[in-house]
Protein backbone atom coordinates (compact mmCIF):
# COMPACT_ATOMS: atom_id res chain seq x y z
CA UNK A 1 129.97 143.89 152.67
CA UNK A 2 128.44 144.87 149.66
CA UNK A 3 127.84 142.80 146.41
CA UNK A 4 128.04 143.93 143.08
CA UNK A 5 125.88 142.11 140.60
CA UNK A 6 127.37 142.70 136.15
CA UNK A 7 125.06 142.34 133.46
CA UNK A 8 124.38 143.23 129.92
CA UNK A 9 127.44 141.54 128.32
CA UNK A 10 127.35 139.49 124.99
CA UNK A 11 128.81 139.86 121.54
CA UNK A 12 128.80 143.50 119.70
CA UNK A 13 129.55 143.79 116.13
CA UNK A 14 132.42 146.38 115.42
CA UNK A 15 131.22 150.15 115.48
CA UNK A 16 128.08 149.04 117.55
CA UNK A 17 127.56 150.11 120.86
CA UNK A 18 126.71 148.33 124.16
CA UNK A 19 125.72 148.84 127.56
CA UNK A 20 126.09 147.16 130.57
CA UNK A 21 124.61 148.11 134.39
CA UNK A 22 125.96 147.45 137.59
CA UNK A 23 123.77 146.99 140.72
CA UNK A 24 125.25 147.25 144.39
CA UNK A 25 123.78 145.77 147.10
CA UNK A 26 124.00 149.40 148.85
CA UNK A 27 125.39 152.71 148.90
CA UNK A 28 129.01 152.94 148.01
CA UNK A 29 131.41 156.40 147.88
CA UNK A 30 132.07 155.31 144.22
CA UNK A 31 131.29 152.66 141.67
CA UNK A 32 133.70 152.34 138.57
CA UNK A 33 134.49 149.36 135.60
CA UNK A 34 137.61 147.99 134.61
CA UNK A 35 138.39 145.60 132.11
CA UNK A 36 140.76 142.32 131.35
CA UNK A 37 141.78 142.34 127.60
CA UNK A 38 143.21 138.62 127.22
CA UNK A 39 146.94 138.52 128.29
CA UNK A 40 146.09 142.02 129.88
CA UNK A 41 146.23 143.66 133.24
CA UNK A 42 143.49 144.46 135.00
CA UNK A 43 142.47 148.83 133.24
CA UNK A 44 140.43 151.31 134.45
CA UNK A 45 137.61 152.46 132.32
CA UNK A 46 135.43 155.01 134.35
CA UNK A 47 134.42 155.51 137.08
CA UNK A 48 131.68 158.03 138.88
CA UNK A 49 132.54 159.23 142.90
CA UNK A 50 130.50 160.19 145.47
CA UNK A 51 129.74 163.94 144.04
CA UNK A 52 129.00 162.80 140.86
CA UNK A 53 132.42 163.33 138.94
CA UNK A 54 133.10 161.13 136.02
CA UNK A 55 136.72 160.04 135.69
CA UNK A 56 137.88 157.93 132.57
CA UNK A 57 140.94 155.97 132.18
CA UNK A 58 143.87 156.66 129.44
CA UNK A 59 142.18 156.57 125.77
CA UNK A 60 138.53 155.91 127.10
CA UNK A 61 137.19 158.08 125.42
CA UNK A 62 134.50 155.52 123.97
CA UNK A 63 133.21 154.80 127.07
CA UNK A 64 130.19 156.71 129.11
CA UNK A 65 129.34 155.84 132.84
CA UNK A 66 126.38 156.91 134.71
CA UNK A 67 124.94 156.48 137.87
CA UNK A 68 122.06 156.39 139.63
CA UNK A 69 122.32 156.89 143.13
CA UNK A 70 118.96 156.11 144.00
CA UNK A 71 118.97 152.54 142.51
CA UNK A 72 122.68 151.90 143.17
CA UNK A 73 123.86 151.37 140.07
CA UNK A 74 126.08 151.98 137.83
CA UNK A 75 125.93 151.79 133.55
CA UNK A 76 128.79 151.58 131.22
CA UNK A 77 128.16 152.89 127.75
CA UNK A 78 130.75 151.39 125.09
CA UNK A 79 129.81 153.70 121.67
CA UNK A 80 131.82 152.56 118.57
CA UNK A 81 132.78 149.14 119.76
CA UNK A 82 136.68 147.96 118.65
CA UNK A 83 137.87 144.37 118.33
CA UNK A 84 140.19 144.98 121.39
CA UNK A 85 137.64 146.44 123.47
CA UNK A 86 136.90 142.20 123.80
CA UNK A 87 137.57 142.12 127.36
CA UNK A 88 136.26 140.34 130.86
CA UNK A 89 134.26 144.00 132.02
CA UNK A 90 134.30 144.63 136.07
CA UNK A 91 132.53 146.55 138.22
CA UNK A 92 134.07 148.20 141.01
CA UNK A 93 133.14 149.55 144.18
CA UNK A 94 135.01 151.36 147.04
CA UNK A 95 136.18 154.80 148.41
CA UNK A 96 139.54 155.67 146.30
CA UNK A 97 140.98 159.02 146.77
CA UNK A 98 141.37 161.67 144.17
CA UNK A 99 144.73 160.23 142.63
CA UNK A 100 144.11 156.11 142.93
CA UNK A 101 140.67 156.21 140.72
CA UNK A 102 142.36 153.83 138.38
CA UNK A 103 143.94 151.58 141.04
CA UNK A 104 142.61 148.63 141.26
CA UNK A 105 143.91 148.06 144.89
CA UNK A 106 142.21 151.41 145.80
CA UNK A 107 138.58 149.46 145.25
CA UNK A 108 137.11 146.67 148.17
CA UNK A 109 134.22 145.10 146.40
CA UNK A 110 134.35 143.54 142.85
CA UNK A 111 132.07 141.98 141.00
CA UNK A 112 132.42 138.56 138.88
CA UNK A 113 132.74 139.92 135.74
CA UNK A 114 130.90 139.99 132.21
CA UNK A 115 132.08 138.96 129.08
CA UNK A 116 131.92 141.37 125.79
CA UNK A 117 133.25 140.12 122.65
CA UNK A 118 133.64 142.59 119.64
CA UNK A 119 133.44 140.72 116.28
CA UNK A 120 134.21 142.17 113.16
């Protein structure tokens, strides 16, 4: 089992940027964030595997993760924050292949969640 613990969520004013980190309770292939805009599925954002290859959902291109392997964790970089980037902000953690990165079936642990609101 392995927890994943969110934090660094709050309010952002429009164009700012904000960062949020992602601790595991141990070593996982890969670590990734989603998001769930209101009245929105569950999207992929990024995600970083075992070898150290970012991937990045469709029009992410706002978004940096990083990871640091030796701490476990994982940090989501939101540059030039948008008023629907307002979204419930997930981290992820499992061993998805090459082509399910942006599944969210293809990931076992989840965390709870952290809130981001972008206000104009």
């Amino acid at each position: 089992q392995v927890r994943l613990v969110e934090s660094g969520g709050g309010l952002v004013q429009a164009g700012g940027l904000l960062s949020l980190s992602c601790t595991a309770s141990r070593r996982t292939e890969t670590m990734g964030w989603f998001r769930e805009r209101p009245g929105k599925e569950r999207e992929f954002v990024g995600a970083i595997n075992r070898v150290g290859d970012a991937i990045y959902g469709y029009n992410m291109d706002q978004f940096i993760v990083a990871r640091e392997k030796a701490k476990n964790t994982l940090a989501l970089q939101m540059n030039n924050a948008r008023l629907n980037d307002t979204a419930v902000y997930y981290c992820a953690a499992g061993s998805p292949d090459s082509g399910s990165y942006y599944r969210t079936w293809a990931y076992e642990y989840w965390g709870q969640g952290t809130q981001v609101t972008v206000s104009s």
